[in-house]
PDB file of N, CA and C in Angstrom:
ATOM      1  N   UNK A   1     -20.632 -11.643  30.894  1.00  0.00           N
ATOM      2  CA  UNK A   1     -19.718 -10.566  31.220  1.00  0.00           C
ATOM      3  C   UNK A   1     -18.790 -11.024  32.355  1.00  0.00           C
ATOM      4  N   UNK A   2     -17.499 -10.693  32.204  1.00  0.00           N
ATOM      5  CA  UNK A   2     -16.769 -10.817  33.570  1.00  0.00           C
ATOM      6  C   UNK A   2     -17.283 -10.600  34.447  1.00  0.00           C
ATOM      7  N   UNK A   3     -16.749 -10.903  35.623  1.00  0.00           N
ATOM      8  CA  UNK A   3     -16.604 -10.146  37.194  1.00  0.00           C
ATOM      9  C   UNK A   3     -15.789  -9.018  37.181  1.00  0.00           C
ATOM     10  N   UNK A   4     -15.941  -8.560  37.995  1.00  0.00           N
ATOM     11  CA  UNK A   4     -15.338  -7.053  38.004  1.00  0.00           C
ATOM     12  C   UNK A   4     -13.955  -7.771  38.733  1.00  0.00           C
ATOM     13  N   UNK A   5     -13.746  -8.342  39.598  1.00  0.00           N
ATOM     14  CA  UNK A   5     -12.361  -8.821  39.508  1.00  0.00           C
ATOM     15  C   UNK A   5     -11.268  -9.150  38.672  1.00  0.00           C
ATOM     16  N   UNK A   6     -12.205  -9.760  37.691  1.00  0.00           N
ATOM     17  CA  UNK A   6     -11.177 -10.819  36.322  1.00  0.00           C
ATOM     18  C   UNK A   6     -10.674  -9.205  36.012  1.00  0.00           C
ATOM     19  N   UNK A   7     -11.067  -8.140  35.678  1.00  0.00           N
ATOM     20  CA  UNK A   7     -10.569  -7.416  35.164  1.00  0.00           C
ATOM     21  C   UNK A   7      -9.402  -6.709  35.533  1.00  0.00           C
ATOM     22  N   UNK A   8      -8.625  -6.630  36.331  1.00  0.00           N
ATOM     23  CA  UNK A   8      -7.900  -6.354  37.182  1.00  0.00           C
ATOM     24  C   UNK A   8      -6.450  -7.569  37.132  1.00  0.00           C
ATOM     25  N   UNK A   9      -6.835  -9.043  36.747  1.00  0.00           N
ATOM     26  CA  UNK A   9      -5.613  -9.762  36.150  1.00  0.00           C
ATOM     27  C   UNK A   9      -4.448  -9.291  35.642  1.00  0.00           C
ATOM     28  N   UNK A  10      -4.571  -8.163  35.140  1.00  0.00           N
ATOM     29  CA  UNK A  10      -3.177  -7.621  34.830  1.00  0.00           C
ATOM     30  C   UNK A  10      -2.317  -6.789  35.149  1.00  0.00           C
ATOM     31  N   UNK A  11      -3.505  -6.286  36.349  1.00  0.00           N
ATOM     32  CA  UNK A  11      -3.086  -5.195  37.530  1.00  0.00           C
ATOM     33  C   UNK A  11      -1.507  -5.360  37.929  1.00  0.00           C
ATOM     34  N   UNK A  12      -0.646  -4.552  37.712  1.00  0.00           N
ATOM     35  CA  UNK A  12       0.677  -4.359  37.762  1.00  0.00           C
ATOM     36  C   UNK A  12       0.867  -4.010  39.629  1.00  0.00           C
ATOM     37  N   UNK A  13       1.546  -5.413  40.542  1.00  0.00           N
ATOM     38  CA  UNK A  13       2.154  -4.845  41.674  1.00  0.00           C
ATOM     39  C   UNK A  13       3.293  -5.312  41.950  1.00  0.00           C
ATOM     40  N   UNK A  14       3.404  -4.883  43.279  1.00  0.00           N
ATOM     41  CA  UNK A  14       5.004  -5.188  43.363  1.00  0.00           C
ATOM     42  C   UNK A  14       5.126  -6.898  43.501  1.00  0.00           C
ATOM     43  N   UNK A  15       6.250  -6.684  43.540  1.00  0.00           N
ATOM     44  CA  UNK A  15       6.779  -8.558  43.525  1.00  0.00           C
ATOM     45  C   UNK A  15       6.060  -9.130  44.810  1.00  0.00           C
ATOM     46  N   UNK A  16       4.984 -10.612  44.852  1.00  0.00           N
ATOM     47  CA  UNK A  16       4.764 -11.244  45.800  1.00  0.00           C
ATOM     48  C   UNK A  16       3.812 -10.596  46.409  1.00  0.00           C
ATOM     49  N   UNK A  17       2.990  -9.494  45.844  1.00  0.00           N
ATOM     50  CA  UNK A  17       2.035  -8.357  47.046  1.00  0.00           C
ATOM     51  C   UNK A  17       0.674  -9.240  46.141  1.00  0.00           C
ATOM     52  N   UNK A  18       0.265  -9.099  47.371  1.00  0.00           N
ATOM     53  CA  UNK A  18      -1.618  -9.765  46.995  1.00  0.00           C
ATOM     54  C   UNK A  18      -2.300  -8.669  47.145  1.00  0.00           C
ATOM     55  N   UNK A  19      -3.035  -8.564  46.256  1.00  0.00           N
ATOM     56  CA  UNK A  19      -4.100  -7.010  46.109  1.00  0.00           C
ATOM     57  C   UNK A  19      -5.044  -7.920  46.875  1.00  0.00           C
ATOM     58  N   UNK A  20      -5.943  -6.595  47.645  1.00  0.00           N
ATOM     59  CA  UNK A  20      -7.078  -7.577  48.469  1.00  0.00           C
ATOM     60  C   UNK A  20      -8.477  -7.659  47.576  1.00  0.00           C
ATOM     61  N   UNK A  21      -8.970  -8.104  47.994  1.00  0.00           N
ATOM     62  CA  UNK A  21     -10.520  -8.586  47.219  1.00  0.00           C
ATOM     63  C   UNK A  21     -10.851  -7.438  46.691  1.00  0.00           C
ATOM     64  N   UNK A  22     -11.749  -7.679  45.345  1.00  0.00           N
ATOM     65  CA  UNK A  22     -12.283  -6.158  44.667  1.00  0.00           C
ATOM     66  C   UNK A  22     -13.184  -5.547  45.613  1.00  0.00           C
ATOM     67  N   UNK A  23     -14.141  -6.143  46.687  1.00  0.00           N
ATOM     68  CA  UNK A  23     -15.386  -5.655  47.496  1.00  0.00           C
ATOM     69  C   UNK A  23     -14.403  -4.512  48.516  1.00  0.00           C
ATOM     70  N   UNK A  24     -13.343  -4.743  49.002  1.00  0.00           N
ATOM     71  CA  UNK A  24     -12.545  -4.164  49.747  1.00  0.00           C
ATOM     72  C   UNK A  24     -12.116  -2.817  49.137  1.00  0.00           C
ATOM     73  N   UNK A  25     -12.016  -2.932  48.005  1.00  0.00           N
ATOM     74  CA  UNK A  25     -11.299  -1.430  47.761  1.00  0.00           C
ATOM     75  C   UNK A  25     -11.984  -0.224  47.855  1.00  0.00           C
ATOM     76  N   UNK A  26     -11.373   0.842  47.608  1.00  0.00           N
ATOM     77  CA  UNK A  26     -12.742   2.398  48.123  1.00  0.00           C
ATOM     78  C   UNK A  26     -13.023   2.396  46.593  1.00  0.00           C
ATOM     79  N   UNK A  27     -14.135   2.703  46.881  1.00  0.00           N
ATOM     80  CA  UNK A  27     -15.004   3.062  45.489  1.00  0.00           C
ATOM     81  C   UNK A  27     -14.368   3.862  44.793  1.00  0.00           C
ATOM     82  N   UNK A  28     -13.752   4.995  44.955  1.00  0.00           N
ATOM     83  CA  UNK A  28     -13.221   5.926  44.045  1.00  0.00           C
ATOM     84  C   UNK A  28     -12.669   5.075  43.367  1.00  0.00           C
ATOM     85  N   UNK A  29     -11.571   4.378  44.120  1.00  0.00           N
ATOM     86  CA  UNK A  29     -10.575   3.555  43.169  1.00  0.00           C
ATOM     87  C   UNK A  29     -11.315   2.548  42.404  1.00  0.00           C
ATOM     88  N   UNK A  30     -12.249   1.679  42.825  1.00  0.00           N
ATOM     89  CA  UNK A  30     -12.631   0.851  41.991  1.00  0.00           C
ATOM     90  C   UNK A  30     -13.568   1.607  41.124  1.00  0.00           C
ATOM     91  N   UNK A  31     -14.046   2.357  41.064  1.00  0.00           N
ATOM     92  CA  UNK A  31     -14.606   3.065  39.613  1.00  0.00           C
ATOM     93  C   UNK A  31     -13.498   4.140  38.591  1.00  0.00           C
ATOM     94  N   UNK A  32     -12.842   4.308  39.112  1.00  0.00           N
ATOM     95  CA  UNK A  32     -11.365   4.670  38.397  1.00  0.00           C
ATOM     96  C   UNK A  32     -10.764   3.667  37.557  1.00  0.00           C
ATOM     97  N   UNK A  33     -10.709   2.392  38.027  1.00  0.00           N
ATOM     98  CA  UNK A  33     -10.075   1.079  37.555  1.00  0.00           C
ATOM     99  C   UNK A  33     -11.169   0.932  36.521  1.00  0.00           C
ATOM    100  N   UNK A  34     -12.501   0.279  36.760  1.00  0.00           N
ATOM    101  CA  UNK A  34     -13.357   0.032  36.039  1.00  0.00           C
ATOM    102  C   UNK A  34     -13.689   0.742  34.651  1.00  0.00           C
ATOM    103  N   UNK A  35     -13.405   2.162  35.054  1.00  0.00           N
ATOM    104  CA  UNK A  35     -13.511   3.415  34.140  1.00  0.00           C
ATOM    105  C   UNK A  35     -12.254   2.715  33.095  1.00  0.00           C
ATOM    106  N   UNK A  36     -11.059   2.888  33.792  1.00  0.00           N
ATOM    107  CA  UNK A  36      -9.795   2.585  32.982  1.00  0.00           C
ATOM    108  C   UNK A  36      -9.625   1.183  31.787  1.00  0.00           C
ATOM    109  N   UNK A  37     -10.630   0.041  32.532  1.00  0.00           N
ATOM    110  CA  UNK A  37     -10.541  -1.254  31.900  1.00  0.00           C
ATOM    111  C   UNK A  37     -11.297  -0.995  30.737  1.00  0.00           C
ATOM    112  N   UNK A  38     -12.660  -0.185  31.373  1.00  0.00           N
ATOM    113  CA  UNK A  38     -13.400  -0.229  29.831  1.00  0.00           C
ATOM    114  C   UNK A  38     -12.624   0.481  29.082  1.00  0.00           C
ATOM    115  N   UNK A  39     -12.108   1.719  29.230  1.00  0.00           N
ATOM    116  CA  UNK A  39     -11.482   2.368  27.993  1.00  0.00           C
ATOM    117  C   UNK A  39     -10.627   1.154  27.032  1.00  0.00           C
ATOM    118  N   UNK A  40      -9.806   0.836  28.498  1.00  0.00           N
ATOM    119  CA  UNK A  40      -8.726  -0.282  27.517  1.00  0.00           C
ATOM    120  C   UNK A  40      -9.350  -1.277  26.675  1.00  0.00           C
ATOM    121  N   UNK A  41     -10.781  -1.856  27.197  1.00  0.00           N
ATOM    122  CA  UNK A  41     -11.055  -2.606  26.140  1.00  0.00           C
ATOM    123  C   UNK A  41     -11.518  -1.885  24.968  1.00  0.00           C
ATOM    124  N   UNK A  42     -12.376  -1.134  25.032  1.00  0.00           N
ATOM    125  CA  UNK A  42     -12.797   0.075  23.808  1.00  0.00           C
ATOM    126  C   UNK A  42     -11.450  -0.251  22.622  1.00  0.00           C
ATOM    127  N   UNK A  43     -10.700   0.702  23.512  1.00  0.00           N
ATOM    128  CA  UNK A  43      -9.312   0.584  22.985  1.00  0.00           C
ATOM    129  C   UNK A  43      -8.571  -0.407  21.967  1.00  0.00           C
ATOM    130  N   UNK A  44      -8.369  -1.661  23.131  1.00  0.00           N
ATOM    131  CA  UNK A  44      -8.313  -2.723  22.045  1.00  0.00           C
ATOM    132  C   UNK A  44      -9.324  -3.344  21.156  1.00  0.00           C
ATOM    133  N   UNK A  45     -10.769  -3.201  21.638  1.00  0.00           N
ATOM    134  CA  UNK A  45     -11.458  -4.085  20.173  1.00  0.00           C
ATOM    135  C   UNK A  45     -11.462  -2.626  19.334  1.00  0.00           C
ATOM    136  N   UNK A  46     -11.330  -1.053  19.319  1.00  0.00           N
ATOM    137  CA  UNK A  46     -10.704  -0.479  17.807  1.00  0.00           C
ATOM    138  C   UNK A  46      -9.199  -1.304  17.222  1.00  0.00           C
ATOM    139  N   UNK A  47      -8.573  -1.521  18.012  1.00  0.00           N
ATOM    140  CA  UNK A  47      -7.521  -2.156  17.615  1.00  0.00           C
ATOM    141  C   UNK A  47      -7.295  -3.001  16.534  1.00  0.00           C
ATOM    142  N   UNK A  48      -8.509  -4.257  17.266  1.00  0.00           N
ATOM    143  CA  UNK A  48      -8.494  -5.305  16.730  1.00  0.00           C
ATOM    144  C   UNK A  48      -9.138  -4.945  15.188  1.00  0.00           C
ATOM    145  N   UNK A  49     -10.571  -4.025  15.599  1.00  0.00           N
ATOM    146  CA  UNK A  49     -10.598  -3.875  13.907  1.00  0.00           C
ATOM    147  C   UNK A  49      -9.831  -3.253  13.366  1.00  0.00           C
ATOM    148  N   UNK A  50      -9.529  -2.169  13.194  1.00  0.00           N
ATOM    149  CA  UNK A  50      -8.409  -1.851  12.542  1.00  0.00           C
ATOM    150  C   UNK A  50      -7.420  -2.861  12.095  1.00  0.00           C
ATOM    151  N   UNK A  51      -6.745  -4.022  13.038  1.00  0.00           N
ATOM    152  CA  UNK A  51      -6.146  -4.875  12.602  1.00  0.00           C
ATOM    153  C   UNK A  51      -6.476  -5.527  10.856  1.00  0.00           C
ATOM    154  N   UNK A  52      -8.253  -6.531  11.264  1.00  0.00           N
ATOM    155  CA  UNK A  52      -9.019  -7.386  10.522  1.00  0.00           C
ATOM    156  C   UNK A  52      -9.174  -5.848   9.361  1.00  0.00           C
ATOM    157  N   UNK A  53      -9.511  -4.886   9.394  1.00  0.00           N
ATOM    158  CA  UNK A  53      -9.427  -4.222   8.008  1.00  0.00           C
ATOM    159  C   UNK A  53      -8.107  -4.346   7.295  1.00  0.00           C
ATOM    160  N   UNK A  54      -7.156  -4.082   8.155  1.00  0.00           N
ATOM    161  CA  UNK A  54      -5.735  -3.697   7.153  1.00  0.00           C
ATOM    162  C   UNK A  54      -5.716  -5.518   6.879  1.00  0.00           C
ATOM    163  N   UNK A  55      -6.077  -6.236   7.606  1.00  0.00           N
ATOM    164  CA  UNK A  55      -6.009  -7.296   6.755  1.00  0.00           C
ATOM    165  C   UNK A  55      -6.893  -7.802   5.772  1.00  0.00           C
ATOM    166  N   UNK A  56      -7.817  -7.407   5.759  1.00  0.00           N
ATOM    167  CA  UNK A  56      -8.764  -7.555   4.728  1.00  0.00           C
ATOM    168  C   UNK A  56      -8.361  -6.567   3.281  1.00  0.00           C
ATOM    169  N   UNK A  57      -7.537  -5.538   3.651  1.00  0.00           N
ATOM    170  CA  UNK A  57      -7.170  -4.869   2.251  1.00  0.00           C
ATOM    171  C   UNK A  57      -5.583  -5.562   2.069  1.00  0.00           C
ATOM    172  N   UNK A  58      -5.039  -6.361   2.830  1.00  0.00           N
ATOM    173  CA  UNK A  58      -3.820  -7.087   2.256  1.00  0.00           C
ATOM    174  C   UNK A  58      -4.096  -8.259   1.904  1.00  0.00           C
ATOM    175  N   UNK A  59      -5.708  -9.277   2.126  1.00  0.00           N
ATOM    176  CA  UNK A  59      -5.526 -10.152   1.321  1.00  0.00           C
ATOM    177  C   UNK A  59      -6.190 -10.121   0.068  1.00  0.00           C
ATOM    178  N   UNK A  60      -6.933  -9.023   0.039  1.00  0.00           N
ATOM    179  CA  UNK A  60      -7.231  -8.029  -1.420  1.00  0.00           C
ATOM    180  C   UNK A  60      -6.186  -8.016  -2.615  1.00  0.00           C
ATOM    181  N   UNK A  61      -5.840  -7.270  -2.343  1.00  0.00           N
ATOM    182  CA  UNK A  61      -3.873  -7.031  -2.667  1.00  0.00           C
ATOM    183  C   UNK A  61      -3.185  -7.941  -2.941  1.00  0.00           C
ATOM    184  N   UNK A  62      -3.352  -9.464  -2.077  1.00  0.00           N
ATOM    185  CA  UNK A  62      -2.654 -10.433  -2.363  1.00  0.00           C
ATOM    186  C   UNK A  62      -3.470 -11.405  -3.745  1.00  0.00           C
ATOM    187  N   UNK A  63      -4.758 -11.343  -3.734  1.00  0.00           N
ATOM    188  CA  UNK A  63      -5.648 -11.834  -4.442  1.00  0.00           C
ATOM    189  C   UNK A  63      -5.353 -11.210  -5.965  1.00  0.00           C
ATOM    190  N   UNK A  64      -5.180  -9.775  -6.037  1.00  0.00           N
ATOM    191  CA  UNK A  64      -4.897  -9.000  -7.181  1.00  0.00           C
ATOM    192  C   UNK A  64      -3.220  -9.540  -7.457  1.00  0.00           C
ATOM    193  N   UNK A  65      -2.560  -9.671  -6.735  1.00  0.00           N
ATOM    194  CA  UNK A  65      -1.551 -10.065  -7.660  1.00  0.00           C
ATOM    195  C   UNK A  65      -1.444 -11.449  -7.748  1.00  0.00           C
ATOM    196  N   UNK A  66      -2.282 -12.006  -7.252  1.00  0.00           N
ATOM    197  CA  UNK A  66      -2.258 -13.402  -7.525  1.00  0.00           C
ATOM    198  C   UNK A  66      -3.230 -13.930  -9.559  1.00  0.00           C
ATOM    199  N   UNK A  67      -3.726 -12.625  -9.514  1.00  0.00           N
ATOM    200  CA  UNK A  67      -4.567 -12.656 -10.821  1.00  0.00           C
ATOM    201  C   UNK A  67      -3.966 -12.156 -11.862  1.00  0.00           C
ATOM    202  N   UNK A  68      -2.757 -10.996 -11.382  1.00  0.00           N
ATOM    203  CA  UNK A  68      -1.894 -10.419 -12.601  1.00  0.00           C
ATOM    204  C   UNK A  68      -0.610 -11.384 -12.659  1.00  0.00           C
ATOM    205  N   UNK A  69      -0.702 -12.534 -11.696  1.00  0.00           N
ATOM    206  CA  UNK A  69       0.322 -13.461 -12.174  1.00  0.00           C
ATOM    207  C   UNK A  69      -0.140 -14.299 -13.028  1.00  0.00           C
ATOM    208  N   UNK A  70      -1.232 -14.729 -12.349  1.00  0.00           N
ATOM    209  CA  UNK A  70      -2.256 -15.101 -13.906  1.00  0.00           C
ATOM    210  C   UNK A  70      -1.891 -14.902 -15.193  1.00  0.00           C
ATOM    211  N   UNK A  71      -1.931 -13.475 -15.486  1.00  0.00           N
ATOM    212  CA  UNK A  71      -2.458 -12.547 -16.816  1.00  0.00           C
ATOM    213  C   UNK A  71      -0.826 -13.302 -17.335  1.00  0.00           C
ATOM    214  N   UNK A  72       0.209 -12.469 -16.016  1.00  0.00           N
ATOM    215  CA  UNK A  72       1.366 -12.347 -16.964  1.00  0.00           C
ATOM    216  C   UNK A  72       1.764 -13.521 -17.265  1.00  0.00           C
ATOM    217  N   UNK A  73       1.669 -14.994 -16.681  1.00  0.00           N
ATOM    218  CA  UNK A  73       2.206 -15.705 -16.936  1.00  0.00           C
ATOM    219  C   UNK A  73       1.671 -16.379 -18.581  1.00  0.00           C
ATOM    220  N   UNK A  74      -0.133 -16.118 -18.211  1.00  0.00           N
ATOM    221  CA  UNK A  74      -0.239 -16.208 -20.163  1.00  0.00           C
ATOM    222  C   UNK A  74      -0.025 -15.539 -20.971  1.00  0.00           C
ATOM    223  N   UNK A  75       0.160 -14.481 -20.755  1.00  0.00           N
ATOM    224  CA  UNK A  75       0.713 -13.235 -21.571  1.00  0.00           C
ATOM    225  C   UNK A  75       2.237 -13.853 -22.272  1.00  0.00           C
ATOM    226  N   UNK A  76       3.062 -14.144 -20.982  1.00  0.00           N
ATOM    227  CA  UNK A  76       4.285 -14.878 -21.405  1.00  0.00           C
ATOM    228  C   UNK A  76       4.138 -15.936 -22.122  1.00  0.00           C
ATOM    229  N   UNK A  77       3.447 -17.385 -21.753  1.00  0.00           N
ATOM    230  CA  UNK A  77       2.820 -18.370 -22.611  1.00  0.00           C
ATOM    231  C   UNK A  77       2.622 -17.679 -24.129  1.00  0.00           C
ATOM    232  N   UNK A  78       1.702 -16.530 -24.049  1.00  0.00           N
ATOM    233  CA  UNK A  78       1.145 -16.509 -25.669  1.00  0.00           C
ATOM    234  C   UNK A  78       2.776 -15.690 -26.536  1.00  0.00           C
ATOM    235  N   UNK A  79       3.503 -15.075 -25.616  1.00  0.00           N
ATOM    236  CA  UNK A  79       5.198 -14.637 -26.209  1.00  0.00           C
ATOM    237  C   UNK A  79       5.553 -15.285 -26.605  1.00  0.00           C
ATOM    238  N   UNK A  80       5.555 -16.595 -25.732  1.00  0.00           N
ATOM    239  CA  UNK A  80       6.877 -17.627 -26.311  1.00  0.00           C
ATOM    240  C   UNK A  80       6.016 -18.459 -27.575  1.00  0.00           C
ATOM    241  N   UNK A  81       4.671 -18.618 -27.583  1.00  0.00           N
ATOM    242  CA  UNK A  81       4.250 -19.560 -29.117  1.00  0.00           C
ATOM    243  C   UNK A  81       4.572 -18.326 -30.175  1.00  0.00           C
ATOM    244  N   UNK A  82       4.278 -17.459 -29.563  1.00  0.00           N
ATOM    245  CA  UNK A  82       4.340 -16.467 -30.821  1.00  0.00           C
ATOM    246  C   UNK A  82       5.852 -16.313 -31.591  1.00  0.00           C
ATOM    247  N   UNK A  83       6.884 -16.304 -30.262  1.00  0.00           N
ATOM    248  CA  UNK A  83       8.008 -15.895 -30.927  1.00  0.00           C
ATOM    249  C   UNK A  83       8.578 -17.504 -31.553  1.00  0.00           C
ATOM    250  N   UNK A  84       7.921 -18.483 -31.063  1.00  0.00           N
ATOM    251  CA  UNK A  84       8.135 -20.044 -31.837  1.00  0.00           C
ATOM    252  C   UNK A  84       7.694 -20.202 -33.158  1.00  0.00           C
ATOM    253  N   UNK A  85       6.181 -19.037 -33.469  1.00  0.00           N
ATOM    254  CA  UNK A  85       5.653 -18.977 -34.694  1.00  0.00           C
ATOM    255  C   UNK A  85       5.952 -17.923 -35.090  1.00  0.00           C
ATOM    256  N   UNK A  86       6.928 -17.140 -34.817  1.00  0.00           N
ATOM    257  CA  UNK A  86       8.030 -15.949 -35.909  1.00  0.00           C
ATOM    258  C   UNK A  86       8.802 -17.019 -36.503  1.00  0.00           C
ATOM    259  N   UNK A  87       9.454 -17.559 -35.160  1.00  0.00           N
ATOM    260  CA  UNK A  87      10.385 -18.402 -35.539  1.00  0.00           C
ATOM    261  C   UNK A  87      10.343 -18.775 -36.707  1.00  0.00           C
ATOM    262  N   UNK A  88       9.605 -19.818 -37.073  1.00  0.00           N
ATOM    263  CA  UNK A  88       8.565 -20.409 -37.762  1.00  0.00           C
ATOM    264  C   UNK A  88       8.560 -20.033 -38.895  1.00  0.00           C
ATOM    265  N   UNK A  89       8.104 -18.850 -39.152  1.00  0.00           N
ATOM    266  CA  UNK A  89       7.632 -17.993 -40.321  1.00  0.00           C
ATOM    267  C   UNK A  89       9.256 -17.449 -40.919  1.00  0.00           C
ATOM    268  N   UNK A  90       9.987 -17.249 -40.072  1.00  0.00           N
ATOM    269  CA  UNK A  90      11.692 -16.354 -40.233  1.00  0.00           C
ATOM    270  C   UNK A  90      12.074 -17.746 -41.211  1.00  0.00           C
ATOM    271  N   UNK A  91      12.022 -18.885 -40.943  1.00  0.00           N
ATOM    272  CA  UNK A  91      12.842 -20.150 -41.697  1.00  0.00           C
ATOM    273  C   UNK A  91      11.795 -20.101 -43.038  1.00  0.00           C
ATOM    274  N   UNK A  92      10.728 -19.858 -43.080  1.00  0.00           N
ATOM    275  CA  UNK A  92       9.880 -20.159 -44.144  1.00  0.00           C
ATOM    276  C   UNK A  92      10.464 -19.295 -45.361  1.00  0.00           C
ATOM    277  N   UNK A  93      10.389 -18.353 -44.556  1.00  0.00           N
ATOM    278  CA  UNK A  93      10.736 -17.151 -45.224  1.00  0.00           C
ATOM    279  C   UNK A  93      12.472 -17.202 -46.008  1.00  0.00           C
ATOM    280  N   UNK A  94      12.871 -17.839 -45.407  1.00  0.00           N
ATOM    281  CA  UNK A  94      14.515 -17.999 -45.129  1.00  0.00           C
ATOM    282  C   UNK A  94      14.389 -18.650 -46.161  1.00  0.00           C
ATOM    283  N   UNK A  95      13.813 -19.854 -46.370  1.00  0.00           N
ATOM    284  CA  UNK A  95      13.985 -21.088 -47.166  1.00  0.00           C
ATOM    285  C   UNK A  95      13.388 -20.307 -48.471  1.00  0.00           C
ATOM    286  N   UNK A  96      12.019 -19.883 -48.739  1.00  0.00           N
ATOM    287  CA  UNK A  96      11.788 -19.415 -50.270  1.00  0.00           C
ATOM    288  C   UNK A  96      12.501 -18.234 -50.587  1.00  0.00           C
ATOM    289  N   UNK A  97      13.309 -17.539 -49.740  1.00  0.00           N
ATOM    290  CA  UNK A  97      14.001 -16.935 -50.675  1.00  0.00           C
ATOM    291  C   UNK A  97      15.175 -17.465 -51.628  1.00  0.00           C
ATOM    292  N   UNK A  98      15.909 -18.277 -50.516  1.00  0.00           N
ATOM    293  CA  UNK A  98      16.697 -19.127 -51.157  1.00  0.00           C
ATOM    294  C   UNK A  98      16.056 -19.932 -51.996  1.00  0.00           C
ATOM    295  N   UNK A  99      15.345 -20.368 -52.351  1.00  0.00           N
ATOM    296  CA  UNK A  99      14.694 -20.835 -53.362  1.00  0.00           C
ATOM    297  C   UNK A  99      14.450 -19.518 -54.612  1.00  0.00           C
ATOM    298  N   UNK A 100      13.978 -18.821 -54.168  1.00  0.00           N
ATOM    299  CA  UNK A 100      14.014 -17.787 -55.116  1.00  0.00           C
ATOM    300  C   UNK A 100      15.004 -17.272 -55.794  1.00  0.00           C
ATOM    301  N   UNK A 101      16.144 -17.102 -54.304  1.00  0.00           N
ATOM    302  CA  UNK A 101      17.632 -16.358 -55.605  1.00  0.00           C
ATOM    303  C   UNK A 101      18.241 -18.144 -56.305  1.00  0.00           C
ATOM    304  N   UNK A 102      17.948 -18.826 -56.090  1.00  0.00           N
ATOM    305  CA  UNK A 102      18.106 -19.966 -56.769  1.00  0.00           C
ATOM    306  C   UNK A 102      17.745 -19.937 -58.103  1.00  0.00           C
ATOM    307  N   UNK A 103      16.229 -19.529 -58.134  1.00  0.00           N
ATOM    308  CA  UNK A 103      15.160 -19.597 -59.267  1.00  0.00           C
ATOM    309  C   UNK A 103      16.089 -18.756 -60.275  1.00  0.00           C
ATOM    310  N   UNK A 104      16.106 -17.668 -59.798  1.00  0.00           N
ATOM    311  CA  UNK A 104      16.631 -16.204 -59.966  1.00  0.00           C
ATOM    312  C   UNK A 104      18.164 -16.418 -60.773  1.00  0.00           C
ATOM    313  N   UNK A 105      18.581 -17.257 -59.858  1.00  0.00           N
ATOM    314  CA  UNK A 105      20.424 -17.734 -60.371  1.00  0.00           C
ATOM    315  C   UNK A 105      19.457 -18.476 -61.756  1.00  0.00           C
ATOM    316  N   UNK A 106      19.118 -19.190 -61.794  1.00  0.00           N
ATOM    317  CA  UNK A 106      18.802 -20.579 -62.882  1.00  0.00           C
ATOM    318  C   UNK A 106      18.115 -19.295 -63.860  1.00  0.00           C
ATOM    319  N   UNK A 107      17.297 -18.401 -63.752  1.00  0.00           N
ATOM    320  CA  UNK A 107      16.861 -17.863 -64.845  1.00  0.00           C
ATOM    321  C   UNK A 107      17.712 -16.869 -65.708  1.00  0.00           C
ATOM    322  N   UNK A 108      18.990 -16.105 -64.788  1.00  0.00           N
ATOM    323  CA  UNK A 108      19.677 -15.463 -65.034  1.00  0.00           C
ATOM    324  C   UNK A 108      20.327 -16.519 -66.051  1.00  0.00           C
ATOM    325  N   UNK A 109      21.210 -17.714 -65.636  1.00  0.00           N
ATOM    326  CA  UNK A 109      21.599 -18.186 -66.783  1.00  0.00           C
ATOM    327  C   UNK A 109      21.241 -18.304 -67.699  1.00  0.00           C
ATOM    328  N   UNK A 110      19.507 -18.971 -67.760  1.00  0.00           N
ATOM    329  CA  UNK A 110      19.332 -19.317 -69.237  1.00  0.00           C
ATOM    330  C   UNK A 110      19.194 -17.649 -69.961  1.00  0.00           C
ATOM    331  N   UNK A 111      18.795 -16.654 -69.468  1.00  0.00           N
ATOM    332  CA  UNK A 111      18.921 -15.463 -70.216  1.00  0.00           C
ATOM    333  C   UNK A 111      20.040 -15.218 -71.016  1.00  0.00           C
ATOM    334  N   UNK A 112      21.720 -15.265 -70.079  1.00  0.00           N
ATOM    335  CA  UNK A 112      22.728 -15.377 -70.902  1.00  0.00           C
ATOM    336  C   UNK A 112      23.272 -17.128 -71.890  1.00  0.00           C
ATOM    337  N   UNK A 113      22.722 -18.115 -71.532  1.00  0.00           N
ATOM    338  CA  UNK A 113      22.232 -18.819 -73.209  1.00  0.00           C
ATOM    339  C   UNK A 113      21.776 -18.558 -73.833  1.00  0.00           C
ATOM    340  N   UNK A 114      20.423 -17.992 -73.721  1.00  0.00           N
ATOM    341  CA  UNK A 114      19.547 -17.506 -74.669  1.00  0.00           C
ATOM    342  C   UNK A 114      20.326 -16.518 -75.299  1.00  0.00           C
ATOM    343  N   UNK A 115      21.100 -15.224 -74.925  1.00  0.00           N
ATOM    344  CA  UNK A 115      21.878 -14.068 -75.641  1.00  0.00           C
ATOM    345  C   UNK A 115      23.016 -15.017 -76.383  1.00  0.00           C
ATOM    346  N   UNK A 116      23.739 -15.668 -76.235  1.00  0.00           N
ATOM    347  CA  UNK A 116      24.946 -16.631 -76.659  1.00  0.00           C
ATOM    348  C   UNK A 116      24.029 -17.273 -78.328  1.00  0.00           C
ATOM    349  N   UNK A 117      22.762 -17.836 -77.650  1.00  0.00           N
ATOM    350  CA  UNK A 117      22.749 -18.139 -78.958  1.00  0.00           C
ATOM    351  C   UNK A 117      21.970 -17.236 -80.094  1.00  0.00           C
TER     352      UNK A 117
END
């Protein structure tokens, strides 16, 4: 534990004034001070947790979107094979029809030979 002096380091005086030794001061005051430091520390270690929670739910938060970048980026991955294998399927498709109204042209003719003769 400190000295009851250290606590007082931040004791606000005027410019160049030396506070005298802690044994020197009247008791009221130094249990007033003492009273005051503990609060302040109270004070700041709620602080501090409070701090370490809100950071513990922002690197939560950061962790979760670090996992839905994850998702989306395969999500996107499995878009783009997919729309490569529409792709894919659109030319297949493309090509036997044209093959078909081809078929289709070639059978239509021989129907009108066949009527001719």
């Amino acid at each position: 534990m400190e000295k009851e002096g250290n606590v007082f380091r931040c004791f606000k005086t005027w410019k160049d004034t030396i506070l005298p030794t802690f044994d020197k001061w009247r008791p009221t005051i130094r249990e007033r001070f003492l009273l005051h430091a503990h609060h302040s520390s109270r004070a700041n270690n709620e602080l501090n947790d409070m701090i370490e929670h809100y950071e513990g739910l922002l690197l939560s938060i950061e962790q979760d979107i670090d996992a839905w970048k994850g998702k989306f980026s395969s999500l996107e991955a499995d878009l783009r094979s997919s729309s490569d294998f529409k792709q894919k399927l659109e030319d297949r498709v493309d090509h036997l029809s044209s093959k078909l109204m081809r078929s289709n042209g070639e059978l239509h003719d021989q129907y009108q030979r066949y009527d001719k003769l």
